[in-house]
N, C-alpha and C. Protein backbone atom coordinates (compact mmCIF):
# COMPACT_ATOMS: atom_id res chain seq x y z
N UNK A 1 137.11 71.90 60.21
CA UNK A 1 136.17 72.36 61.17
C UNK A 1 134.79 71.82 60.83
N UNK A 2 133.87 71.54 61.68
CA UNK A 2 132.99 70.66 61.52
C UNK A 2 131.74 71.91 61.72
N UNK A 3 130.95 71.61 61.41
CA UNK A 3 129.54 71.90 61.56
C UNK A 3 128.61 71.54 62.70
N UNK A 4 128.34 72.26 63.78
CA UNK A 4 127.10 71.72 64.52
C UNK A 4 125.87 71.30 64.17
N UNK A 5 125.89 69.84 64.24
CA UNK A 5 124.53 69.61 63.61
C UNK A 5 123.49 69.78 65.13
N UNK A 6 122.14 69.82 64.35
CA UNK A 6 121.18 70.17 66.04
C UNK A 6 120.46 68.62 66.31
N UNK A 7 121.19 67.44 65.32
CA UNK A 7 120.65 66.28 65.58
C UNK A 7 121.58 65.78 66.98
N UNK A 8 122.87 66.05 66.82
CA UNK A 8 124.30 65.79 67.69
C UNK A 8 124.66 66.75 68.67
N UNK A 9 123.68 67.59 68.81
CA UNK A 9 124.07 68.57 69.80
C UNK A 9 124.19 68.45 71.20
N UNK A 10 125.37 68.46 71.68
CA UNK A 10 126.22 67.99 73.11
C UNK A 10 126.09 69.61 73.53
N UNK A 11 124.99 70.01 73.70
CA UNK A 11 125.50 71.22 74.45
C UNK A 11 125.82 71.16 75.91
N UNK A 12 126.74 72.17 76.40
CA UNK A 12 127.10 72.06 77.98
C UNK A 12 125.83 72.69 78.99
N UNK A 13 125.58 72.24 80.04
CA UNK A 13 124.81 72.97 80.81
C UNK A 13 124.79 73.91 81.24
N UNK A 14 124.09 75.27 81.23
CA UNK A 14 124.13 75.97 81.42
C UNK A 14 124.13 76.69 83.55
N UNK A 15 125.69 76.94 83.52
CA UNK A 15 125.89 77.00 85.28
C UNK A 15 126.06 78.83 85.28
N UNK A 16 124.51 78.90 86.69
CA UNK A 16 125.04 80.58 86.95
C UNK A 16 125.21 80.17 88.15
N UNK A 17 126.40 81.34 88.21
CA UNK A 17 127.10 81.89 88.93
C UNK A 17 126.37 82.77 90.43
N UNK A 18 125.96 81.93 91.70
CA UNK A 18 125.04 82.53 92.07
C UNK A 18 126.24 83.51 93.27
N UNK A 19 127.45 83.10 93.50
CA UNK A 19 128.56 83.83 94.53
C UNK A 19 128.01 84.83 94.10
N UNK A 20 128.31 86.13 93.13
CA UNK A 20 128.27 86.97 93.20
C UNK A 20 126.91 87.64 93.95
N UNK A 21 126.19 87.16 92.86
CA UNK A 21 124.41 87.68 93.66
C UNK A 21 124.12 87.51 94.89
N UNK A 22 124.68 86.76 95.49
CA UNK A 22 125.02 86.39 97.08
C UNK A 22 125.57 87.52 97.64
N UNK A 23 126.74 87.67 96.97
CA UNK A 23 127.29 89.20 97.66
C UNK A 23 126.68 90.76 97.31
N UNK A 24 126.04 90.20 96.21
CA UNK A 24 125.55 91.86 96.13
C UNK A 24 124.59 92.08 97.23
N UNK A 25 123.49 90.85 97.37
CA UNK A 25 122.29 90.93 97.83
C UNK A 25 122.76 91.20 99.40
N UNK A 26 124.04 90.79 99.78
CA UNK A 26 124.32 90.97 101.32
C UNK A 26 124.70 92.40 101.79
N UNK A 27 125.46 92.90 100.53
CA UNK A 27 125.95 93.81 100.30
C UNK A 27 124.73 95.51 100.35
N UNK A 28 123.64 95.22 99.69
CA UNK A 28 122.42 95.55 99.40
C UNK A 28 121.84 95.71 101.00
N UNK A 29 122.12 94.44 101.91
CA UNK A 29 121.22 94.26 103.08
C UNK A 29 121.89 94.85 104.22
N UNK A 30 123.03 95.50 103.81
CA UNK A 30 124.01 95.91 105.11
C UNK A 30 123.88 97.17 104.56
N UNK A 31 123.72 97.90 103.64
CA UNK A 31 123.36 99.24 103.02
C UNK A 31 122.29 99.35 103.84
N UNK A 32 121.06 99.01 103.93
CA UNK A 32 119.81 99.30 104.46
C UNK A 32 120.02 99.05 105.83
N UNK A 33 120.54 97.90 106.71
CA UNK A 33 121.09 98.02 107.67
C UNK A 33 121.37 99.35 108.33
N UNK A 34 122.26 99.63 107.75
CA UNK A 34 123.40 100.77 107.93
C UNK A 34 122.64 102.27 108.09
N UNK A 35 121.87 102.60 106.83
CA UNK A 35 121.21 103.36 106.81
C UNK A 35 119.83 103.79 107.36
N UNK A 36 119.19 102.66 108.17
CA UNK A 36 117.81 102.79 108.68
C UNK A 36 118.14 103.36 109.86
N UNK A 37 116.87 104.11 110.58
CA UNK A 37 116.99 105.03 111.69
C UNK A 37 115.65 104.00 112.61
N UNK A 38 116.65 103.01 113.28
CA UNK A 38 115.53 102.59 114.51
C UNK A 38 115.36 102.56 115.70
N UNK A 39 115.32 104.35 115.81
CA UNK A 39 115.31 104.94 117.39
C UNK A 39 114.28 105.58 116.86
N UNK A 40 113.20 106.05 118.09
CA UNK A 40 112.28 107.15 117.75
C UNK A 40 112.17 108.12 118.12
N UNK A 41 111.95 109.06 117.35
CA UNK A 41 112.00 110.57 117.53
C UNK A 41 111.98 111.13 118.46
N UNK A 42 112.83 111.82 119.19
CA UNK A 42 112.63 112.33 120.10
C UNK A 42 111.37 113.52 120.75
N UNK A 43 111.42 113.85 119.00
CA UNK A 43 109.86 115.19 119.25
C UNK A 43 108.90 114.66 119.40
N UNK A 44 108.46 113.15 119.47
CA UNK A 44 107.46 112.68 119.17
C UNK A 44 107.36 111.98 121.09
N UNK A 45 108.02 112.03 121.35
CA UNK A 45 107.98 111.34 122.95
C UNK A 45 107.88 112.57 123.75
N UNK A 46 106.48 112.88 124.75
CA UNK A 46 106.36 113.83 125.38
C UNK A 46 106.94 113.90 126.56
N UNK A 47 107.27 114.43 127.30
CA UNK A 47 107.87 114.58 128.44
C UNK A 47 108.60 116.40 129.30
N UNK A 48 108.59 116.09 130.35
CA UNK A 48 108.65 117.92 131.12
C UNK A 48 109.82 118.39 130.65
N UNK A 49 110.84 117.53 130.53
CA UNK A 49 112.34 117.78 129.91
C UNK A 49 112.45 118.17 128.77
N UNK A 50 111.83 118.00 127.34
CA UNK A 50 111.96 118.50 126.16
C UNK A 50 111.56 119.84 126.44
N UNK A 51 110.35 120.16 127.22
CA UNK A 51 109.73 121.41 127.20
C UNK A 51 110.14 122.78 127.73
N UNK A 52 111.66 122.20 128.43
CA UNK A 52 112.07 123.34 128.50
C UNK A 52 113.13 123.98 127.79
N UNK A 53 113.72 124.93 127.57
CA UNK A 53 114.35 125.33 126.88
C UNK A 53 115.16 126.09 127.65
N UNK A 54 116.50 125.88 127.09
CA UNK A 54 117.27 126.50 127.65
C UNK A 54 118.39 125.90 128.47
N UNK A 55 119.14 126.38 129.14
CA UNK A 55 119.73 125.66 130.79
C UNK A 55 119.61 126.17 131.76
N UNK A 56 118.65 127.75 131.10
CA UNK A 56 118.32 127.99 133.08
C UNK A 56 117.33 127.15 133.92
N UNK A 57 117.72 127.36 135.12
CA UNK A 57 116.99 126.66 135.97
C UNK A 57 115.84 127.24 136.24
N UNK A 58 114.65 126.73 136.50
CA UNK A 58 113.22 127.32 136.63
C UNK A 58 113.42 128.25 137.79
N UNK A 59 112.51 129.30 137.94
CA UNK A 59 112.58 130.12 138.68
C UNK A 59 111.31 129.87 139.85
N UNK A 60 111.76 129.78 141.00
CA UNK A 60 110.76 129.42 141.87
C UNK A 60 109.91 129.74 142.58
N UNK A 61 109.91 131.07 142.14
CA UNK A 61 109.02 132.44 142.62
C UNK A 61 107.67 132.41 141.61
N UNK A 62 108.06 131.33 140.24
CA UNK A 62 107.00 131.67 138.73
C UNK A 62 106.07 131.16 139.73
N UNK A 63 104.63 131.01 139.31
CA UNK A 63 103.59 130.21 139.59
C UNK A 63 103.82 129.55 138.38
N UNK A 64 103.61 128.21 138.84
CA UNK A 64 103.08 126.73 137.79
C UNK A 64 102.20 127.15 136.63
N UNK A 65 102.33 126.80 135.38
CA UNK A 65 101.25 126.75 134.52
C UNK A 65 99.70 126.53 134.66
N UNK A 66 98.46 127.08 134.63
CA UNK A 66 97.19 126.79 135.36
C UNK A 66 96.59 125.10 134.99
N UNK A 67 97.38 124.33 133.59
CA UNK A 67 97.19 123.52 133.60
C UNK A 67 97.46 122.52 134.74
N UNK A 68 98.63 122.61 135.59
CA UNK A 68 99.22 122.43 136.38
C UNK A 68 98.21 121.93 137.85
N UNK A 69 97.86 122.90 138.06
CA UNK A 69 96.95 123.37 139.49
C UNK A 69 96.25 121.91 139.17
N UNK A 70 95.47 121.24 138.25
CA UNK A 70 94.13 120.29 138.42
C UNK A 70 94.44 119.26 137.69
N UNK A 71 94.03 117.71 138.20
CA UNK A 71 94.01 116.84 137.94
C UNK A 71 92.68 116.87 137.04
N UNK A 72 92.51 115.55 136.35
CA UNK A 72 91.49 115.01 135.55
C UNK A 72 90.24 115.42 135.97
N UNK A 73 89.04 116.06 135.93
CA UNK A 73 88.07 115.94 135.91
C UNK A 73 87.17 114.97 135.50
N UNK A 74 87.09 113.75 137.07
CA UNK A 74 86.57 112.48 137.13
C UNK A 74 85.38 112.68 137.38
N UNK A 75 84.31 112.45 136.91
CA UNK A 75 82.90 112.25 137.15
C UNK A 75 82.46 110.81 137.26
N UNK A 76 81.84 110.21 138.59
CA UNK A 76 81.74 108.73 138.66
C UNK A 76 80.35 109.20 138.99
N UNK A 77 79.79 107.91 138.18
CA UNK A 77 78.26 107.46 138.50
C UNK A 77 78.20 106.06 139.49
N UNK A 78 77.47 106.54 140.43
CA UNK A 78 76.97 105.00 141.52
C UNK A 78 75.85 105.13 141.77
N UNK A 79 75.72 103.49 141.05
CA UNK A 79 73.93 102.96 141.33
C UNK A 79 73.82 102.40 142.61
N UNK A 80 72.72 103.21 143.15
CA UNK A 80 71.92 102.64 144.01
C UNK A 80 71.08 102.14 144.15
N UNK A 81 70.10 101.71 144.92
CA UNK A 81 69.01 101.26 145.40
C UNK A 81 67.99 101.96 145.10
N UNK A 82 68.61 103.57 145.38
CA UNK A 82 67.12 104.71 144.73
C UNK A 82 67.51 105.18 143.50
N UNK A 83 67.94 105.40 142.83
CA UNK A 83 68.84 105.40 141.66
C UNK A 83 70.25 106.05 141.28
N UNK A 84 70.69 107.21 140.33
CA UNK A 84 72.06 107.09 140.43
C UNK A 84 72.47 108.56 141.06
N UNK A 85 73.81 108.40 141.81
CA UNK A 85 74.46 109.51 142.46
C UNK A 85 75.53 109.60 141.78
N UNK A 86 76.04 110.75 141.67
CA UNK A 86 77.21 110.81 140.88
C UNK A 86 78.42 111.66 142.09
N UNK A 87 79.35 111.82 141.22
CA UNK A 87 80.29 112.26 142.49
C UNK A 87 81.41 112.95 141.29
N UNK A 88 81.60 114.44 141.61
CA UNK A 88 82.79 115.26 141.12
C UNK A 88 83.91 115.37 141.81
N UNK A 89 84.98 114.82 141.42
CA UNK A 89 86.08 114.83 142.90
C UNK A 89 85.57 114.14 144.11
N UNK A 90 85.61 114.96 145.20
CA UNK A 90 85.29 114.76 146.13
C UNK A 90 83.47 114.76 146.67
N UNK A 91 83.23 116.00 145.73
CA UNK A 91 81.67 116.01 146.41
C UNK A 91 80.71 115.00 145.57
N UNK A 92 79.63 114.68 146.23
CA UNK A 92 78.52 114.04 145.74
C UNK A 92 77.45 114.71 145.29
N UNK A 93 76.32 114.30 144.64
CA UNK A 93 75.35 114.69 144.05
C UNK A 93 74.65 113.94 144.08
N UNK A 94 73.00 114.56 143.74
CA UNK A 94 71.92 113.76 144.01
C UNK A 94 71.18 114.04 142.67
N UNK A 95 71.51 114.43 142.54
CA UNK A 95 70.86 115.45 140.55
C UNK A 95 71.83 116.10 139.84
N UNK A 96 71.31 115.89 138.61
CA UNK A 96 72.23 116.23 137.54
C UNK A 96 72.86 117.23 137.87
N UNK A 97 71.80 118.65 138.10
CA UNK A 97 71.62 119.94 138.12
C UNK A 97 72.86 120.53 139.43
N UNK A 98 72.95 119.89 140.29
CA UNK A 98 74.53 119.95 140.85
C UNK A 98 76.07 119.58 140.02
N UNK A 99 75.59 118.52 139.64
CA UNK A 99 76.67 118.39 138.82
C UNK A 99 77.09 119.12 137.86
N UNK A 100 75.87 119.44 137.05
CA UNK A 100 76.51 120.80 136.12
C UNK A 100 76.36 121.77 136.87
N UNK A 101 76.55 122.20 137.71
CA UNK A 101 76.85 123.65 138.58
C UNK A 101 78.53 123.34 138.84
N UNK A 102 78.37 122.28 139.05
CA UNK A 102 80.00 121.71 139.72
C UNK A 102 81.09 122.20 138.18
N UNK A 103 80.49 121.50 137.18
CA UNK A 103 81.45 121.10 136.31
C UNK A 103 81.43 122.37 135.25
N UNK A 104 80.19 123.16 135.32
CA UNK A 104 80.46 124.75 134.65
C UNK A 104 81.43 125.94 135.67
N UNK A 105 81.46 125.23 137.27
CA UNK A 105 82.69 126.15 137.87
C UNK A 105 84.35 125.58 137.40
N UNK A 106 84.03 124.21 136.68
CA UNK A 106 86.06 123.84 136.66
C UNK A 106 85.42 124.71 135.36
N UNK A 107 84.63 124.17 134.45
CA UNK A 107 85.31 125.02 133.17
C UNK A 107 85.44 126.07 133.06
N UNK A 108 84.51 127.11 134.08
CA UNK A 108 85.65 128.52 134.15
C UNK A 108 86.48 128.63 134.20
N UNK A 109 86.82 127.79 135.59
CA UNK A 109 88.39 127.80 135.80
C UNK A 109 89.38 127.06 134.86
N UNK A 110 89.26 126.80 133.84
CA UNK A 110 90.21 125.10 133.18
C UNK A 110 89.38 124.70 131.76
N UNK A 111 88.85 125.22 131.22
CA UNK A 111 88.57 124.88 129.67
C UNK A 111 88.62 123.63 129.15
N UNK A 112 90.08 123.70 129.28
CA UNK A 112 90.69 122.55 128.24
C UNK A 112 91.43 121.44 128.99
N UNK A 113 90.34 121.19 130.36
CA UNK A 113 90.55 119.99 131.00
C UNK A 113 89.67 118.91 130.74
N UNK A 114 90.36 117.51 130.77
CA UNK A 114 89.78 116.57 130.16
C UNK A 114 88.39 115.75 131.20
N UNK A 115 87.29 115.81 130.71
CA UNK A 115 86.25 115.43 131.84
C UNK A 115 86.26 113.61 131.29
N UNK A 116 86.63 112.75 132.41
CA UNK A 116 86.48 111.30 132.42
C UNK A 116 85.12 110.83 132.88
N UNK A 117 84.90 110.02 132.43
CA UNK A 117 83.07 109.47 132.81
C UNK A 117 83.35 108.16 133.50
N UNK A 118 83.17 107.89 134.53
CA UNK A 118 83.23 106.76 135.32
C UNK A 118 82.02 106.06 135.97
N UNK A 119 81.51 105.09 134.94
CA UNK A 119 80.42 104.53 135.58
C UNK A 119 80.33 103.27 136.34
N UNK A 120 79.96 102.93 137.32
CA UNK A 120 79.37 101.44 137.89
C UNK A 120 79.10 100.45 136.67
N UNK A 121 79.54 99.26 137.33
CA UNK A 121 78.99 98.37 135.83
C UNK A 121 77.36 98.23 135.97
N UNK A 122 76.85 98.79 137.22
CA UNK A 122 75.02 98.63 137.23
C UNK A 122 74.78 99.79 136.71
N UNK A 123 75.39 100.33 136.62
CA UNK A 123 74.31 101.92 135.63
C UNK A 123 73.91 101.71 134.50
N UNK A 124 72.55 101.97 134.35
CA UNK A 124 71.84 102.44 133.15
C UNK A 124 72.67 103.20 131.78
N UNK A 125 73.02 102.99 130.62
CA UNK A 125 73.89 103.37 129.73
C UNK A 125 73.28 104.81 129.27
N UNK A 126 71.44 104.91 129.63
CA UNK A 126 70.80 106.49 129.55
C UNK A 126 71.59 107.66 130.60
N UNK A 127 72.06 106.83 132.07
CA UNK A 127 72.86 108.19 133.05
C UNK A 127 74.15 108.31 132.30
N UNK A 128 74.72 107.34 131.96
CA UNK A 128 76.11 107.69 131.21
C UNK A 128 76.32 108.79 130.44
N UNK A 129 74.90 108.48 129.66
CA UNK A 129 74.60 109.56 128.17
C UNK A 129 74.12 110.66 128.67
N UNK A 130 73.51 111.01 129.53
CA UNK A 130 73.08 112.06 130.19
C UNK A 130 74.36 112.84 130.87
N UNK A 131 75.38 112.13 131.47
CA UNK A 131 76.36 112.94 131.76
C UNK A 131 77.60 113.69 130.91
N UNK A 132 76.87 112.49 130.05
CA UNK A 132 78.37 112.86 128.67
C UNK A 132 77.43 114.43 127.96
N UNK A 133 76.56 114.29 127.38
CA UNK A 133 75.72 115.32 127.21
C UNK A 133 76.04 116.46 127.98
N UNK A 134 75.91 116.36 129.16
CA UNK A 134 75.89 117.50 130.10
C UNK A 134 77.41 118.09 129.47
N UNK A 135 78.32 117.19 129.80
CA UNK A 135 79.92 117.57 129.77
C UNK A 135 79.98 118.58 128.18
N UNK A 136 79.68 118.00 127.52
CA UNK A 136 79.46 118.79 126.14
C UNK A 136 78.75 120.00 126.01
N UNK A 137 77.71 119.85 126.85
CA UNK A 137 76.16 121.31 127.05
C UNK A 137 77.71 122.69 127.64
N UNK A 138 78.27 121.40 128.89
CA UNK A 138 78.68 122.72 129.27
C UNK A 138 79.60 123.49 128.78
N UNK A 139 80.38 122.81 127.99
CA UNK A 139 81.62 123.30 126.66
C UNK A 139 82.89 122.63 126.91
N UNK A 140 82.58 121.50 127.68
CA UNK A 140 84.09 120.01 127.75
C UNK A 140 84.13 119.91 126.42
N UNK A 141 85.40 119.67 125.69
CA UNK A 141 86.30 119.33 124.56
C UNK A 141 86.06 117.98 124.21
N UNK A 142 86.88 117.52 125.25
CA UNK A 142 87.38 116.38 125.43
C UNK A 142 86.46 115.74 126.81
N UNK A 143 85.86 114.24 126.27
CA UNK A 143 85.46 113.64 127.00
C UNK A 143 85.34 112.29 126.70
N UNK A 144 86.12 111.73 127.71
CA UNK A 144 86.23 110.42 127.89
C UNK A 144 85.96 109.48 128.86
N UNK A 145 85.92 107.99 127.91
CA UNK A 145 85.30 106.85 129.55
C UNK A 145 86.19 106.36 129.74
N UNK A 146 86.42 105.98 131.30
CA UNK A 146 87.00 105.03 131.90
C UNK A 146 86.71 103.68 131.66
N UNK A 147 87.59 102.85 131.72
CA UNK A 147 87.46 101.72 131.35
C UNK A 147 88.27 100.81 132.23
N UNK A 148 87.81 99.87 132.64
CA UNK A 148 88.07 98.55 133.39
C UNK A 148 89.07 97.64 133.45
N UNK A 149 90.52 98.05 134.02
CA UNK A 149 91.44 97.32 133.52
C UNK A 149 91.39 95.78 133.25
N UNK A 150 92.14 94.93 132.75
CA UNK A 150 91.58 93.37 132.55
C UNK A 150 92.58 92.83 133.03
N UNK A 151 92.27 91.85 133.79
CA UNK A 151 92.79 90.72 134.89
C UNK A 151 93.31 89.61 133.89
């Protein structure tokens, strides 16, 4: 039996074996596959159908929830020529001081309805702020601007 010298050393190359790690790693990727949840929650998607409970059928005698009764509370500002008019729903205004008469009768009625600010692109960014102000003076929560869809 001979001696390895390290002057003559024929060593063999060193071969890994990558099949296996191949299969684990696939193996590994169909585990996570398998196990991930990529639908989304159903509690998390709002809609009239989750909210009810039960299988009876609504009763049609209830009155509607008071949220129900009112749309958005839209407040639009339009510049004019003499300066700005605003408009609650349907009615118009010529001064602030209507408008908050207008918008302290929804929040009696409706609290926790959302007041939208809708301005002209010619309005002054001071009437904007003046109406958003108001919406807040009068005890709106929530108030938000409309914004300009893009073409």
């Amino acid at each position: 039996m001979r001696r390895p010298s390290i002057f003559t050393d024929r060593r063999e190359p060193l071969d890994v074996k990558m099949t296996p790690m191949i299969d684990v790693v696939f193996l590994l990727l169909i585990f996570f596959v398998w196990t991930a949840s990529f639908q989304i929650v159903e509690h998390v998607l709002p809609s009239s159908i989750s909210e009810v409970s039960g299988s009876d059928a609504p009763n049609p005698n209830e009155p509607p929830p008071p949220e129900a009764d009112f749309d958005d509370v839209v407040v639009r500002i339009l510049w004019t020529e003499t300066g700005a008019r605003w408009r609650v729903g349907e009615e118009s205004f010529d001064a602030l001081s209507g408008v908050r008469a207008k918008l302290a009768r929804i929040f009696a009625v409706n609290d926790a309805a959302p007041v939208i600010i809708d301005p002209d692109a010619a309005t002054p960014l001071g009437n904007v702020i003046d109406v958003y102000d108001l919406s807040r003076e009068v005890g709106f929560r929530e108030v938000q601007f409309a914004a300009a869809a893009e073409s």
